[in-house]
C-alpha atoms as a PDB file:
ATOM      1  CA  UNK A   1     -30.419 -16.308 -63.229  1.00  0.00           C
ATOM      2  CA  UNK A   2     -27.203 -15.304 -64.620  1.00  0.00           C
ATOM      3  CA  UNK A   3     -26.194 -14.029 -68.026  1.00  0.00           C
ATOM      4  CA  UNK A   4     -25.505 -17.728 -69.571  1.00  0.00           C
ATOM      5  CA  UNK A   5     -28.551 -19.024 -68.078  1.00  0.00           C
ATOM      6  CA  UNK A   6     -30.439 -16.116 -69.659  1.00  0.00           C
ATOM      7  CA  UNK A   7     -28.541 -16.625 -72.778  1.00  0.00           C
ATOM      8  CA  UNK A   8     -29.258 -20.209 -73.509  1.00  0.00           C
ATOM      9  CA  UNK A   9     -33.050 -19.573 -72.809  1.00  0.00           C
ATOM     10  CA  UNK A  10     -33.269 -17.073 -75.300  1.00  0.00           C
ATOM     11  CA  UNK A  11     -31.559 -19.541 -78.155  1.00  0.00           C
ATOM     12  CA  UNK A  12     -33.970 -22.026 -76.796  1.00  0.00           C
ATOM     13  CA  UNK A  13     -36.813 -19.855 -76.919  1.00  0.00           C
ATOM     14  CA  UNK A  14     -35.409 -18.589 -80.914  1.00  0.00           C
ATOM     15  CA  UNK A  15     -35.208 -22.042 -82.048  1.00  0.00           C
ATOM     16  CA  UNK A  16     -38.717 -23.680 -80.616  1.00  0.00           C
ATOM     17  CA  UNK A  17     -39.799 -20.206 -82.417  1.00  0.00           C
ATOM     18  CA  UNK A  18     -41.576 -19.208 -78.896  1.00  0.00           C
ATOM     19  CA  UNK A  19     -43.250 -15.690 -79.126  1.00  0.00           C
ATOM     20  CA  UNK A  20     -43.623 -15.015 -74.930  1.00  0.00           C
ATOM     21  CA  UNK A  21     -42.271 -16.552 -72.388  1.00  0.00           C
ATOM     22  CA  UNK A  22     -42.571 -15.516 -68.334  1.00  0.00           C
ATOM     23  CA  UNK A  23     -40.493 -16.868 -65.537  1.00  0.00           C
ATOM     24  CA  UNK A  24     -40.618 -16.659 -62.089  1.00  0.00           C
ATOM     25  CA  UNK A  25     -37.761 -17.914 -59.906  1.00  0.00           C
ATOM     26  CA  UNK A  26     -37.955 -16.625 -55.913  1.00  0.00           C
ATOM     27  CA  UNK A  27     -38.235 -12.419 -56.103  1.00  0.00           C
ATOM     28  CA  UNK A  28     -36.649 -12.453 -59.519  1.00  0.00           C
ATOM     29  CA  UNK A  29     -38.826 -12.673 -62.487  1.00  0.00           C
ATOM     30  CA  UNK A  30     -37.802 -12.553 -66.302  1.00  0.00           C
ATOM     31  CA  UNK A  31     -40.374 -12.230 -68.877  1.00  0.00           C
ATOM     32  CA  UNK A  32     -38.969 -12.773 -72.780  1.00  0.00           C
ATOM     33  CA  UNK A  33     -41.256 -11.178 -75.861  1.00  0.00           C
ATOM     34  CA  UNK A  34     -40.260 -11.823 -79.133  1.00  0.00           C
ATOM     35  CA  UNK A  35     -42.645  -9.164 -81.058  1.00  0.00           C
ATOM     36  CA  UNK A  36     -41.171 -10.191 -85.009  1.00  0.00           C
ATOM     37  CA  UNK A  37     -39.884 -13.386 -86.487  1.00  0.00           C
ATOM     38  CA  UNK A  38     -36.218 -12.734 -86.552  1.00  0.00           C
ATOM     39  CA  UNK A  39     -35.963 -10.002 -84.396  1.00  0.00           C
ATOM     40  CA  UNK A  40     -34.091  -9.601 -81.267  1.00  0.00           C
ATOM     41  CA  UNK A  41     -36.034 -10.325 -78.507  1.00  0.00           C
ATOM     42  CA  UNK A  42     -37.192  -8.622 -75.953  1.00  0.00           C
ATOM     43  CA  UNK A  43     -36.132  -8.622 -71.743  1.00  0.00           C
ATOM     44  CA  UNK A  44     -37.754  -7.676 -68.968  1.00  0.00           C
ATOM     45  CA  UNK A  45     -36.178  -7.974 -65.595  1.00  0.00           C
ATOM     46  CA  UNK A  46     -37.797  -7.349 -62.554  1.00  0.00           C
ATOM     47  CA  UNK A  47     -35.475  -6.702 -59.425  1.00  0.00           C
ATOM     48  CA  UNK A  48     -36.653  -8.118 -56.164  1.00  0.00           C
ATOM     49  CA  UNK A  49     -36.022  -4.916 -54.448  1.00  0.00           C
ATOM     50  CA  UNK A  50     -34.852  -1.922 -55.278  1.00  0.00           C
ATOM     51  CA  UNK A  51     -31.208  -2.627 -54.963  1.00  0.00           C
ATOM     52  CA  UNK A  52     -29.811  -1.577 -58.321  1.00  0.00           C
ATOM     53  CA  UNK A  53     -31.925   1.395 -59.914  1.00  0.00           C
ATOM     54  CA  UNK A  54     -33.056   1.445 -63.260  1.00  0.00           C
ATOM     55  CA  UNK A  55     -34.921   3.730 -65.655  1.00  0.00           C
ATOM     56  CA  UNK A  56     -37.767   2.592 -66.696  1.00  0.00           C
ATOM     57  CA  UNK A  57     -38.769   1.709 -70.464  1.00  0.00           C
ATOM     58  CA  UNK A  58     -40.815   3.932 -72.568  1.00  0.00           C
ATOM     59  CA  UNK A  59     -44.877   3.164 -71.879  1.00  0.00           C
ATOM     60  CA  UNK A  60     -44.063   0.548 -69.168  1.00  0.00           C
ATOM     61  CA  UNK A  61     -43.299   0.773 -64.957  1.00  0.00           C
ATOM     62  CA  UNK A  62     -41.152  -1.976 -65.298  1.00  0.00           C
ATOM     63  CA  UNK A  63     -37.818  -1.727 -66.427  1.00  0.00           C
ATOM     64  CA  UNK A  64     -36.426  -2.953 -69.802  1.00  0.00           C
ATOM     65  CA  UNK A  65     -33.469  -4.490 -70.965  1.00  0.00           C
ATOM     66  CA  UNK A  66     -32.438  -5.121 -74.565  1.00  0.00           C
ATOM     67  CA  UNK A  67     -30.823  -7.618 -75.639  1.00  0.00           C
ATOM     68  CA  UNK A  68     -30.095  -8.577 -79.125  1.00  0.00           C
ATOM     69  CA  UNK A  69     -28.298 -11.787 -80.271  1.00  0.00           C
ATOM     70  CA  UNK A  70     -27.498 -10.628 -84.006  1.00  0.00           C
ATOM     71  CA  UNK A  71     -25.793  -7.132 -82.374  1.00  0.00           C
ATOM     72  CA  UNK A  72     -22.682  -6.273 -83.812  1.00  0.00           C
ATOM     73  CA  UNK A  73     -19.225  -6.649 -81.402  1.00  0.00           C
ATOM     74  CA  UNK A  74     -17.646  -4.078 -83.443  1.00  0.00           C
ATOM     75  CA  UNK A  75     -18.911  -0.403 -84.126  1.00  0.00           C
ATOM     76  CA  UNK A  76     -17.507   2.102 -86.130  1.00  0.00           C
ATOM     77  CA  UNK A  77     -15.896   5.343 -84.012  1.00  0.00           C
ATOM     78  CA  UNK A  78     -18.302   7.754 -85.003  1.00  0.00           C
ATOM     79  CA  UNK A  79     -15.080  10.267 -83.392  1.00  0.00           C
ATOM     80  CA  UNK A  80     -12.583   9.161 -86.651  1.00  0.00           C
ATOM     81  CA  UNK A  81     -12.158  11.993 -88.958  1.00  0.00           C
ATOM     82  CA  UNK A  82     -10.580  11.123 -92.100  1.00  0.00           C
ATOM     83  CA  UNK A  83     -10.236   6.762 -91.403  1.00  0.00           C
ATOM     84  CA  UNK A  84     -12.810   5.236 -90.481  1.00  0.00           C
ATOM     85  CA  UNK A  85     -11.906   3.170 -87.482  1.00  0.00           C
ATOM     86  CA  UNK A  86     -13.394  -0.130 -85.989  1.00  0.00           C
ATOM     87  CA  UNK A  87     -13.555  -0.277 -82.208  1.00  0.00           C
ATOM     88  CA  UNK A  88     -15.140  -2.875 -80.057  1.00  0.00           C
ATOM     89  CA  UNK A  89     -17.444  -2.462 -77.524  1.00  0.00           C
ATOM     90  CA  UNK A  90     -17.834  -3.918 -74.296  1.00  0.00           C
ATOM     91  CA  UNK A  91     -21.269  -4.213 -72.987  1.00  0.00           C
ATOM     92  CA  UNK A  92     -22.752  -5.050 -69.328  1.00  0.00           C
ATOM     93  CA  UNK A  93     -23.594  -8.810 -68.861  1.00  0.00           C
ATOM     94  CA  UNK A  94     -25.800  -7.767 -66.150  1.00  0.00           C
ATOM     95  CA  UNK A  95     -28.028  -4.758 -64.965  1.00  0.00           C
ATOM     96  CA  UNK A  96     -26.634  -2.902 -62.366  1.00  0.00           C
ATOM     97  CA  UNK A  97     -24.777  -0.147 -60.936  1.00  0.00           C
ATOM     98  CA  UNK A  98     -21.035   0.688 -62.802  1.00  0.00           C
ATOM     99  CA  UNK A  99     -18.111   1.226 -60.591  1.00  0.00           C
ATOM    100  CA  UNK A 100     -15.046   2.413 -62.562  1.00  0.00           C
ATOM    101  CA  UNK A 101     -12.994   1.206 -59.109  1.00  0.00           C
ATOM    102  CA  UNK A 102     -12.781  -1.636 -56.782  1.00  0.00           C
ATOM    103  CA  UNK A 103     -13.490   0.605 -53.253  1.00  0.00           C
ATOM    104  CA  UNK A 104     -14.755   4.817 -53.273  1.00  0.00           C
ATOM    105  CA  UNK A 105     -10.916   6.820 -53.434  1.00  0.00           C
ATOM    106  CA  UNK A 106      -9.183   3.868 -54.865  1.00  0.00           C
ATOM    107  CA  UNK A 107      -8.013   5.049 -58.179  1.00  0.00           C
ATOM    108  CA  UNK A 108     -10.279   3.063 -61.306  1.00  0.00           C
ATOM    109  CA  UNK A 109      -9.019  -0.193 -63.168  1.00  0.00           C
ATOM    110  CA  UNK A 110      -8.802   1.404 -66.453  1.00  0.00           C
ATOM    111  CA  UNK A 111      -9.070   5.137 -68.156  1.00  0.00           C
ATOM    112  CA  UNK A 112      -8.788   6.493 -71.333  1.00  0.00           C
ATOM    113  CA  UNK A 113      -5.547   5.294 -73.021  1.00  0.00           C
ATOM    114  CA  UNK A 114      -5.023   2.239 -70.961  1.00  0.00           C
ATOM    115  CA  UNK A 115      -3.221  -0.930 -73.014  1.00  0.00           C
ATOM    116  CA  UNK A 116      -5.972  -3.783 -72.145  1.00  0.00           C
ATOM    117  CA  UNK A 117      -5.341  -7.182 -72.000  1.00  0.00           C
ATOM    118  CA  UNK A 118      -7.635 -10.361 -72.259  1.00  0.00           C
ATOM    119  CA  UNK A 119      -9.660 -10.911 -69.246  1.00  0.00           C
ATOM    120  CA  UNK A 120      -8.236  -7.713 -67.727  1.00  0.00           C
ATOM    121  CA  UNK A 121     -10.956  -6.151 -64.705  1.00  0.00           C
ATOM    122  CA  UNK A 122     -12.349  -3.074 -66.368  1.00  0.00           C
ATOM    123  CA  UNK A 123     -14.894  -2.318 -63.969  1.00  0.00           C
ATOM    124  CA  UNK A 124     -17.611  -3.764 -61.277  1.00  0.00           C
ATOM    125  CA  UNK A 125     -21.118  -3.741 -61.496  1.00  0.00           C
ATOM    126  CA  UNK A 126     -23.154  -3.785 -58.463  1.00  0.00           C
ATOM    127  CA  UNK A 127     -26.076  -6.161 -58.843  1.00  0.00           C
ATOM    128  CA  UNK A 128     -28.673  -6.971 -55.838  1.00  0.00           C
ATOM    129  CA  UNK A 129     -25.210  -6.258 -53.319  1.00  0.00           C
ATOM    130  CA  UNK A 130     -23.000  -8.601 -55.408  1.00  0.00           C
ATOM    131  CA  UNK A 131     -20.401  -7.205 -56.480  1.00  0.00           C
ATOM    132  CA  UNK A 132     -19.421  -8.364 -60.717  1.00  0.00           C
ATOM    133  CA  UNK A 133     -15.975  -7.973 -61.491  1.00  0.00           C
ATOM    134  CA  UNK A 134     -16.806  -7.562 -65.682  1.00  0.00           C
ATOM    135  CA  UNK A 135     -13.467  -8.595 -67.471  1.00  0.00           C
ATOM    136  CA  UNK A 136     -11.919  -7.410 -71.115  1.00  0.00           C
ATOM    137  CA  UNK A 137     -12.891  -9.876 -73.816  1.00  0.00           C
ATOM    138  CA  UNK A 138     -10.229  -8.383 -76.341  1.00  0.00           C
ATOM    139  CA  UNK A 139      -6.856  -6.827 -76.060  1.00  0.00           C
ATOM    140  CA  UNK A 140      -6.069  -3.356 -76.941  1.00  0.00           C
ATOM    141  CA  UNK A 141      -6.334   0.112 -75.812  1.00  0.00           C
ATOM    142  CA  UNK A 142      -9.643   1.784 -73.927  1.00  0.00           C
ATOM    143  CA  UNK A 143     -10.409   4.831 -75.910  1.00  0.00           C
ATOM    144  CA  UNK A 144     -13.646   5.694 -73.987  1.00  0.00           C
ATOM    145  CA  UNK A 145     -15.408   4.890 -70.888  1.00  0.00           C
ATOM    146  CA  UNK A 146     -18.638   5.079 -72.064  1.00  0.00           C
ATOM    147  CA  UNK A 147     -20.555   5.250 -68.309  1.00  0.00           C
ATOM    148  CA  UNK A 148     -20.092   7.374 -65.795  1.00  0.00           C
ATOM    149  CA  UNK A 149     -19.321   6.334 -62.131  1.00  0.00           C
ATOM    150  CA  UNK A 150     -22.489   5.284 -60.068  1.00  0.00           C
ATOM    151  CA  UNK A 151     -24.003   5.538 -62.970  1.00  0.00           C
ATOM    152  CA  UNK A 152     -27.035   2.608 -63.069  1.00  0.00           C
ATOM    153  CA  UNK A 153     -26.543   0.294 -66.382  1.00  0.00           C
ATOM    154  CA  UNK A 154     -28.838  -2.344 -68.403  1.00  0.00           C
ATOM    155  CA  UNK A 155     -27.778  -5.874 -69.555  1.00  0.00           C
ATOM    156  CA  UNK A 156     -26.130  -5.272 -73.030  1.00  0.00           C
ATOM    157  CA  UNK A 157     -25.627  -1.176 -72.107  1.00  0.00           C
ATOM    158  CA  UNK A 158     -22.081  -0.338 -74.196  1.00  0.00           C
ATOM    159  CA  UNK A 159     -18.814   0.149 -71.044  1.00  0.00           C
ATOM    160  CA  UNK A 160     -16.017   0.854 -72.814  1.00  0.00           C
ATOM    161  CA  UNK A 161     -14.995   1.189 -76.513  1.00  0.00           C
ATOM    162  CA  UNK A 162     -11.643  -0.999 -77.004  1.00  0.00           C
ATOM    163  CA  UNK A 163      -9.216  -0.434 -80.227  1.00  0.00           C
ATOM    164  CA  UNK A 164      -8.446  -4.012 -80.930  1.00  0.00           C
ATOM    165  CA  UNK A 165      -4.673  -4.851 -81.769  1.00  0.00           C
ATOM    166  CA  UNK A 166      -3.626  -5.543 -85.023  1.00  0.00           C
END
């Protein structure tokens, strides 16, 4: 299932006003609780093996991933001393493993500093051995990497904080 399959299911689920929902597809299995009306639900996703590592949530063995449809794109820096300035966030489509470079020694896509462009490779994450090239969605400068390298990563986990252009 891949993040626009996932994403459409969850508006589906939001507008029939579905509480729980469980799916099973193969090894991979996806299980979508909605605890309160109007609040973002809530993802569980269950790799088939144990491919990509991830922490597990609070109370549970299996391991959680957030999602929220009504999250913000833009955060405020909370680094800016006198200005407050708005950054934007990019955040994993997937869970996975974060690579900051395409092979181990090659030097990484992007670092602190870096002028981004639209649909610019930022990094890969590794999910069950595929490997996701995950692309800018807004031009600017990086002005943190907010992962570290090998590091594992949930779906909606915050990558990189971009300073949009004006």
């Amino acid at each position: 299932m891949n993040q626009k399959e996932l994403r459409e299911l969850i508006e589906f689920l939001k507008e029939q006003d579905i509480a729980e929902f469980e799916l099973e597809r193969g090894d991979v299995k996806v299980r979508i609780k909605r605890n309160v009306p109007g609040a973002a639900p809530e993802i569980r996703y269950i790799a088939p093996h144990p491919a990509a590592p991830v922490e597990p949530a609070p109370a549970s063995s299996a391991p959680a991933v957030s999602h929220s449809s009504s999250a913000k794109a833009e955060t405020t820096s909370p680094t800016a001393s006198t200005a407050k300035e708005t950054l934007h966030t990019v955040k994993s489509p997937i869970v996975g493993t974060f690579y900051e470079s395409p092979s181990p020694g090659s030097p990484p896509f992007v670092k602190a500093g870096d002028s981004v462009e639209v649909g610019q490779i930022l990094c890969i994450v590794e999910a069950m051995k595929l490997m996701n090239e995950i692309e800018c969605d807004v031009a600017g400068e990086i002005v943190e990497m907010l992962v570290k390298n090998g590091q594992p990563i949930e779906y909606g986990q915050e990558l990189f904080s971009v300073r949009p252009r004006a």
